[in-house]
C-alpha atoms as a PDB file:
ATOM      1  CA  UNK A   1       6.445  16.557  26.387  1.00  0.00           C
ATOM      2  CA  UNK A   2       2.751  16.122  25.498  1.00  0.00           C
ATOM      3  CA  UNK A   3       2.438  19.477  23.910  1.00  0.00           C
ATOM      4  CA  UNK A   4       5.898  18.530  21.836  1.00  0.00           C
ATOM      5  CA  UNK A   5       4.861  15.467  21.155  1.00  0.00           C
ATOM      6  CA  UNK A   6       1.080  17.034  19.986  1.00  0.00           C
ATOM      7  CA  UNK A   7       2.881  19.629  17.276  1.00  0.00           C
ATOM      8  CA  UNK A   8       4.546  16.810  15.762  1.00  0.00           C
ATOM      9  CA  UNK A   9       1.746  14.520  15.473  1.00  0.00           C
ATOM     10  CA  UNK A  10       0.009  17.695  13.991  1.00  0.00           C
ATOM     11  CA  UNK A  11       2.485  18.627  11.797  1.00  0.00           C
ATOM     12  CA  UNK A  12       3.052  14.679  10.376  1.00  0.00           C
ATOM     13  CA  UNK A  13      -0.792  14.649  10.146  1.00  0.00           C
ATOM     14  CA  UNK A  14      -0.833  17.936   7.939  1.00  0.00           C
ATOM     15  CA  UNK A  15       2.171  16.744   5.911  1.00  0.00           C
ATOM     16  CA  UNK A  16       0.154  13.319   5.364  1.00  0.00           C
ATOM     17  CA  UNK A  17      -2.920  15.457   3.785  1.00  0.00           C
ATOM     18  CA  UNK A  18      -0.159  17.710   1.784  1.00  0.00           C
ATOM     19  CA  UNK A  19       0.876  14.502  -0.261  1.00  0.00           C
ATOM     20  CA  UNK A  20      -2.266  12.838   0.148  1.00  0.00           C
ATOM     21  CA  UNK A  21      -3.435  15.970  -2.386  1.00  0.00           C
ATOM     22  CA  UNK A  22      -0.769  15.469  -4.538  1.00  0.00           C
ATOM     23  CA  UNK A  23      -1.210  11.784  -5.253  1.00  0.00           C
ATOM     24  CA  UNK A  24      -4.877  13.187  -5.910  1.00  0.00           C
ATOM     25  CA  UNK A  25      -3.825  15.702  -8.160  1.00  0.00           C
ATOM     26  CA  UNK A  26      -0.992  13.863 -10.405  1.00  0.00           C
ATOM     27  CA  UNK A  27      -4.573  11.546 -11.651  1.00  0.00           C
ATOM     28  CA  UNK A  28      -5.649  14.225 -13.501  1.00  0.00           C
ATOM     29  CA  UNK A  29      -3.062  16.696 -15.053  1.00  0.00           C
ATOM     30  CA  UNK A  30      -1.079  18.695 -12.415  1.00  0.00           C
ATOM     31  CA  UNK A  31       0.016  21.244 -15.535  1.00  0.00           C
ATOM     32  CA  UNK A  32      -3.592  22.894 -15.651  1.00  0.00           C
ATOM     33  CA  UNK A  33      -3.935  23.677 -11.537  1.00  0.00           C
ATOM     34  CA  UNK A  34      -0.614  26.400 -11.800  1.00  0.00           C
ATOM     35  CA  UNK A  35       1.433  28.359  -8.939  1.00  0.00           C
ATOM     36  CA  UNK A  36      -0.514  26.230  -6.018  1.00  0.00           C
ATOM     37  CA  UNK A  37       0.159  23.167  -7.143  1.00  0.00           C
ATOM     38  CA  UNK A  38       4.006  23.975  -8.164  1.00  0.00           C
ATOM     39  CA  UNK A  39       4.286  24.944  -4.580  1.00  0.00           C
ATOM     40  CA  UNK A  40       2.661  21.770  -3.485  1.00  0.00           C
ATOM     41  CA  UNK A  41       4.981  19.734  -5.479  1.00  0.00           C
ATOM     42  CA  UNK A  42       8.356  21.593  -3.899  1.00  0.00           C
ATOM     43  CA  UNK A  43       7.010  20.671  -0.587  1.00  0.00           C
ATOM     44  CA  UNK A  44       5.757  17.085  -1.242  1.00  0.00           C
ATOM     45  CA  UNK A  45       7.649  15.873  -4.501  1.00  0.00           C
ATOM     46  CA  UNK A  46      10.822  15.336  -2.780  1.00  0.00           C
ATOM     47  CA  UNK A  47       9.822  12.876  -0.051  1.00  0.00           C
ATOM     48  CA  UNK A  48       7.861  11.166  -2.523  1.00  0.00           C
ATOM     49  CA  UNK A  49      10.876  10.753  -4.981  1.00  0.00           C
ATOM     50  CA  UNK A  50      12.955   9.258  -2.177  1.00  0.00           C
ATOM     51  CA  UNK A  51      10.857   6.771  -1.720  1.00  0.00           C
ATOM     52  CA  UNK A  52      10.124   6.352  -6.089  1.00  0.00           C
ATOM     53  CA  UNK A  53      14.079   5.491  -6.186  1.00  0.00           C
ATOM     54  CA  UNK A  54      14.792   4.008  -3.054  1.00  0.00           C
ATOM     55  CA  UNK A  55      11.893   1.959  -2.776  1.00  0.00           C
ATOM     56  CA  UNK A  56      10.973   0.160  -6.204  1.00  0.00           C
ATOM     57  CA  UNK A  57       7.287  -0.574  -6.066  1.00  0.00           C
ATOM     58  CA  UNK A  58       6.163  -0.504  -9.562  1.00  0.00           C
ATOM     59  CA  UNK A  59       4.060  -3.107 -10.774  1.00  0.00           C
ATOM     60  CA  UNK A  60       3.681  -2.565 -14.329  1.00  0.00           C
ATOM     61  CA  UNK A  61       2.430   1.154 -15.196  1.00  0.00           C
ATOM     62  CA  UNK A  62       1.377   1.160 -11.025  1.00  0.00           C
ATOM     63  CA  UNK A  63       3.818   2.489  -8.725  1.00  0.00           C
ATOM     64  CA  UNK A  64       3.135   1.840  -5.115  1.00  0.00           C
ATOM     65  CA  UNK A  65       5.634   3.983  -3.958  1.00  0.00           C
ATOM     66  CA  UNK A  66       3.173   6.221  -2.904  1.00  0.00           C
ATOM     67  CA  UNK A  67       1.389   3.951  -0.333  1.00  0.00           C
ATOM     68  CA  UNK A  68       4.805   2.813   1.270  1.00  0.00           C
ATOM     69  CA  UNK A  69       5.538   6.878   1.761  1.00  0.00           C
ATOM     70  CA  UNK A  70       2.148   7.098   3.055  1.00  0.00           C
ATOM     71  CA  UNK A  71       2.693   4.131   5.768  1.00  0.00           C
ATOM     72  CA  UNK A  72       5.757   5.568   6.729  1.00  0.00           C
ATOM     73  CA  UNK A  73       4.289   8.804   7.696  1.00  0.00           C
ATOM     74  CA  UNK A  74       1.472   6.805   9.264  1.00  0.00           C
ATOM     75  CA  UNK A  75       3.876   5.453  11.400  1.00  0.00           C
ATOM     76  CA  UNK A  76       5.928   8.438  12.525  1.00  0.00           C
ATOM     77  CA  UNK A  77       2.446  10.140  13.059  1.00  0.00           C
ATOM     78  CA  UNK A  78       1.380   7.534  14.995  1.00  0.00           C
ATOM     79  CA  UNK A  79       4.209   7.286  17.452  1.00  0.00           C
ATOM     80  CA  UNK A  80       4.046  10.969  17.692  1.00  0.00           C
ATOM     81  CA  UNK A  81       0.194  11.015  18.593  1.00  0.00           C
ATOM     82  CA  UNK A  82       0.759   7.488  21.197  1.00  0.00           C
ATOM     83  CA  UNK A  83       3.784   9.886  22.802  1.00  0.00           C
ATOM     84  CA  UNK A  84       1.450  12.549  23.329  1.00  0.00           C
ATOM     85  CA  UNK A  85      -1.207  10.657  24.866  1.00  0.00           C
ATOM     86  CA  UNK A  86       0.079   8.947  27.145  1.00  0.00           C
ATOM     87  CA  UNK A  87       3.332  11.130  27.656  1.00  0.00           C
ATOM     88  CA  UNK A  88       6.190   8.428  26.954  1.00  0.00           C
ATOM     89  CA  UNK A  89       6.455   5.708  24.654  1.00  0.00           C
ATOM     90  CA  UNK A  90       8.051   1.873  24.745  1.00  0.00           C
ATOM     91  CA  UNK A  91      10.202   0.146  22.667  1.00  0.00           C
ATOM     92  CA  UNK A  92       7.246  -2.460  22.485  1.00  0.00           C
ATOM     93  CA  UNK A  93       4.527   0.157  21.264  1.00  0.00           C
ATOM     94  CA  UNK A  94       6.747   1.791  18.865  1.00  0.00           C
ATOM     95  CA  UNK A  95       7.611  -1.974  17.384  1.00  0.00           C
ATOM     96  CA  UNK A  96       3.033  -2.677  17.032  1.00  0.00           C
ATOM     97  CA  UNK A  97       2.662   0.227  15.518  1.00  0.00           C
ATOM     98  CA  UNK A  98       5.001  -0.408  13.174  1.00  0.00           C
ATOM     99  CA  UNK A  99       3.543  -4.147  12.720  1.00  0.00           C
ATOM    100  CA  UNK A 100      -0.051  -2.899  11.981  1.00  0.00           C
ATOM    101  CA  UNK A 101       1.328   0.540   9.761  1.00  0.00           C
ATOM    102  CA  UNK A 102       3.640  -1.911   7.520  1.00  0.00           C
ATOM    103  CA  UNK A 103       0.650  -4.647   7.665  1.00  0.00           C
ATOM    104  CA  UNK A 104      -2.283  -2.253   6.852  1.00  0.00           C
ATOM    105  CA  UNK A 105       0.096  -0.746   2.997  1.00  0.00           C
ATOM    106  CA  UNK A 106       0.504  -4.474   2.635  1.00  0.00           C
ATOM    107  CA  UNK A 107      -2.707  -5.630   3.325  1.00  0.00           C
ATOM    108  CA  UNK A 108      -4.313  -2.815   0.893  1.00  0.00           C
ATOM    109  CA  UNK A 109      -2.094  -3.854  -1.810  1.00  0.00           C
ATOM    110  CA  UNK A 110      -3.091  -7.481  -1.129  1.00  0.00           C
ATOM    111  CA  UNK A 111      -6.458  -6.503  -1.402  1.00  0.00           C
ATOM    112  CA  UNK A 112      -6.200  -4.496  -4.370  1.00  0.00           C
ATOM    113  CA  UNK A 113      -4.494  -7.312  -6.104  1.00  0.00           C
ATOM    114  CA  UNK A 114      -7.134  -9.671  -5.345  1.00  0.00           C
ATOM    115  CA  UNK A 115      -9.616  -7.179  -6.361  1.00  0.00           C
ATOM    116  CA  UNK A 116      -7.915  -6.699  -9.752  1.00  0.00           C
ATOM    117  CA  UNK A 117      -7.965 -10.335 -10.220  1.00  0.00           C
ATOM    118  CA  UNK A 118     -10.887 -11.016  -9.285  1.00  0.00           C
ATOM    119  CA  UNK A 119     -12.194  -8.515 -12.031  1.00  0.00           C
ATOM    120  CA  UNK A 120      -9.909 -10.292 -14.354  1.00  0.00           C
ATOM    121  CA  UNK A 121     -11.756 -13.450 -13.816  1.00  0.00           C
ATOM    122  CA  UNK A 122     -15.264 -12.273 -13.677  1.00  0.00           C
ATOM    123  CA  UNK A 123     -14.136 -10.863 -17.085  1.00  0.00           C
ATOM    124  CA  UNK A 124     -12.547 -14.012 -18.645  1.00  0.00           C
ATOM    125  CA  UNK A 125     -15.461 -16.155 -17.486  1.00  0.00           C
ATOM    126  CA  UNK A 126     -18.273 -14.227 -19.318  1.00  0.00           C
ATOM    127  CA  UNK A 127     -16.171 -13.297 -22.210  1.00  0.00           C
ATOM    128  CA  UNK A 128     -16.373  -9.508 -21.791  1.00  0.00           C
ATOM    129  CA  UNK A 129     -14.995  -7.417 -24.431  1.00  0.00           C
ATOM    130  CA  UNK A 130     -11.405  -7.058 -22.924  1.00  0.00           C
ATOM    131  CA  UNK A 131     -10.227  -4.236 -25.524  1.00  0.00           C
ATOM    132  CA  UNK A 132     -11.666  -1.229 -23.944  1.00  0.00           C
ATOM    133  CA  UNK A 133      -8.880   1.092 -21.907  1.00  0.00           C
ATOM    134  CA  UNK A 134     -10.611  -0.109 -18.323  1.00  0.00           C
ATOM    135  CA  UNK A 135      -9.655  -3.824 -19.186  1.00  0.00           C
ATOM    136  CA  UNK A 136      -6.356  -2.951 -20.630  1.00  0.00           C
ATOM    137  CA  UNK A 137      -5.976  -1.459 -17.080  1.00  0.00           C
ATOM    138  CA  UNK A 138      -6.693  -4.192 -15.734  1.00  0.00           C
ATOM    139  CA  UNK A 139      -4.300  -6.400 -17.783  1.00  0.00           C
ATOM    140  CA  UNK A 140      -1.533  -3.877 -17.165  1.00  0.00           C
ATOM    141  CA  UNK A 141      -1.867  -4.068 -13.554  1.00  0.00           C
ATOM    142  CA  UNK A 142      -2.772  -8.175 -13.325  1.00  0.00           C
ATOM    143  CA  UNK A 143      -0.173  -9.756 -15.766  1.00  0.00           C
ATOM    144  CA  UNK A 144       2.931  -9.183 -13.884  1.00  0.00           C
ATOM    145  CA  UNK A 145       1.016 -10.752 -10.575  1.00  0.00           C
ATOM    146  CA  UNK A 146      -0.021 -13.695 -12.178  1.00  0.00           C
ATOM    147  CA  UNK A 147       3.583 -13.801 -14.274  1.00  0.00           C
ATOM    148  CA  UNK A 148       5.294 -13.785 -10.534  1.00  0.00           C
ATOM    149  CA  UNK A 149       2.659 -15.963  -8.669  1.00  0.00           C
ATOM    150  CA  UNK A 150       2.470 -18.593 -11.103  1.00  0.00           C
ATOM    151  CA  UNK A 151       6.190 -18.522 -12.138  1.00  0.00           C
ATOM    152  CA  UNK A 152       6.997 -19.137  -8.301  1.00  0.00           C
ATOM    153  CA  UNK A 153       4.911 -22.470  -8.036  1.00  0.00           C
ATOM    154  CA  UNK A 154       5.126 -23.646 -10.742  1.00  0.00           C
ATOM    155  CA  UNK A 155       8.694 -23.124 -12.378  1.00  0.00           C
ATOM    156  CA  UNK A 156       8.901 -23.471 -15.999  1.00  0.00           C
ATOM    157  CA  UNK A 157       5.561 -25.807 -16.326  1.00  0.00           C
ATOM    158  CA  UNK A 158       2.756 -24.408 -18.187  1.00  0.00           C
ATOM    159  CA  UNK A 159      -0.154 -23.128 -16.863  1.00  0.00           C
ATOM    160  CA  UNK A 160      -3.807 -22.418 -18.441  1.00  0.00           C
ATOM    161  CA  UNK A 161      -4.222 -18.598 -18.304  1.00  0.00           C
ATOM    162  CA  UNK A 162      -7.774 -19.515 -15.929  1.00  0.00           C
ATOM    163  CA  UNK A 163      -5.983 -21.633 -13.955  1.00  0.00           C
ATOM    164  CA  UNK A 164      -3.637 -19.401 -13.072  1.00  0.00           C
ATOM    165  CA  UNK A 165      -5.696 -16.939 -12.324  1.00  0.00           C
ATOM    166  CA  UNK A 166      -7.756 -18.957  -9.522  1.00  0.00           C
ATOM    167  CA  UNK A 167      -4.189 -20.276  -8.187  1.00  0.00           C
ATOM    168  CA  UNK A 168      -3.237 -16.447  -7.848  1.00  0.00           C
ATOM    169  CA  UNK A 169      -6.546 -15.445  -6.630  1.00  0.00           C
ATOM    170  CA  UNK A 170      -6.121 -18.014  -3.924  1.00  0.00           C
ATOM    171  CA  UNK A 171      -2.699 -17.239  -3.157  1.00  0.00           C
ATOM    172  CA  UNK A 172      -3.067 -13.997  -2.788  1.00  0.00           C
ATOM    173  CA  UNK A 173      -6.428 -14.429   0.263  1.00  0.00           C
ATOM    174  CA  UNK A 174      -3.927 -17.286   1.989  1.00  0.00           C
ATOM    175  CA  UNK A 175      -1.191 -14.275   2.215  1.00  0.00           C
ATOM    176  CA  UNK A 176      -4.137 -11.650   2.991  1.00  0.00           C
ATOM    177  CA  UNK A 177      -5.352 -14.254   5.721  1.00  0.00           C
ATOM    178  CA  UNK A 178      -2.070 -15.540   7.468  1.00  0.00           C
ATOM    179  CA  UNK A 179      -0.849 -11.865   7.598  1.00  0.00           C
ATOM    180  CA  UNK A 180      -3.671 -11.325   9.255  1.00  0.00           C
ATOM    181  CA  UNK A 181      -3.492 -13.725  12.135  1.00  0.00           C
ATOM    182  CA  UNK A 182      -0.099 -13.354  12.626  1.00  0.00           C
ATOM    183  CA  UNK A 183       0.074  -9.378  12.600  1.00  0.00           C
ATOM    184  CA  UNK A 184      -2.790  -9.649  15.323  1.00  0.00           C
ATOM    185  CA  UNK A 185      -0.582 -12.230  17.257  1.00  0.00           C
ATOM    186  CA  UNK A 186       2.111 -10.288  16.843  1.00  0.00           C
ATOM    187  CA  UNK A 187       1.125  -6.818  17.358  1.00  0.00           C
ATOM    188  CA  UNK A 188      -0.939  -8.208  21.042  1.00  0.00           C
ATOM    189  CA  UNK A 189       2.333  -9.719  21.925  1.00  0.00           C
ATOM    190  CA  UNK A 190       4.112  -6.514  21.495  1.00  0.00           C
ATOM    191  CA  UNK A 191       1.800  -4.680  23.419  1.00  0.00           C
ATOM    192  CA  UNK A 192       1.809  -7.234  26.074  1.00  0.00           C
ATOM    193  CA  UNK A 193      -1.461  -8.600  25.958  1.00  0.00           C
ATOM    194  CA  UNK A 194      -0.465 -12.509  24.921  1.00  0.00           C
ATOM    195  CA  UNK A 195       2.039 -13.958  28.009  1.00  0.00           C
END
């Protein structure tokens, strides 16, 4: 059991650095890298396309896809690596590590969001010049947060554009917070360690 139990969690870890590479490599032009990379891309493009139309996660021009794929892997390698250690599993394990996997993609998307706009505000308060591609990024990636966020609270009622970026900001580190506690609360209770 523990040495079938280590080859998985070996082989999900080696997968996990296979697409890990090609989320690396489709930043910068996968065209110019040839016959490696075209055999990286059978092995790895169709597990990531599964979860592209299965699993919509675009935000804009960002597609999170990727980082759900990623957790999910996490997961499987996870379980596979707990198995091995310890030579069985439980129900209640399996359920944690599924808790913190699905809690750490959401937490880095949480964060990322905040980090965007947080950028966003830093930028609006000392009237940088927003029309260079970096802040056009930024916009991409910020407007439909702060279109959902604000259109949520605060239904068809208008909202100053600062405004609703500090009501978003703050939002978003309540959700970032709260999932925190309660993932930790959660997660010990699975494991047994709250009675």
């Amino acid at each position: 059991m523990h040495l079938f139990m280590n080859i998985l969690a070996a082989l999900t870890g080696f997968y996990m650095l296979l697409i890990f590479i090609r989320i690396m490599l489709t930043w910068f032009g996968v065209s110019r890298y040839g016959r490696p990379v075209e055999i990286l891309g059978r092995i790895t493009d169709p597990y990531l396309l599964w979860w592209r139309r299965h699993i919509r996660l675009r935000t804009g021009a960002l597609d999170l896809s990727p980082v759900a794929a990623m957790a999910a892997l996490s997961i499987v390698h996870t379980v596979f690596s707990a198995a091995a250690r310890s030579g069985s599993i439980r129900i209640g394990t399996i359920l944690a590590i599924v808790l913190s996997a699905c809690w750490s993609a959401a937490s880095f998307i949480l964060g990322f969001f905040i980090v965007v706009l947080i950028l966003r505000f830093i930028a609006y308060m000392t009237n940088r010049n927003t029309y260079g591609a970096f802040w056009r990024l930024v916009d991409v990636i910020s407007q439909p947060v702060l279109y959902r966020i604000t259109r949520f609270f605060f239904r068809n009622r208008i909202v100053n554009y600062l405004s609703g970026i500090i009501f978003s900001i703050f939002i978003l580190l309540v959700l970032y917070i709260a999932g925190k506690i309660l993932v930790g609360m959660g997660t010990a209770l699975l494991l047994g360690s709250l009675l």
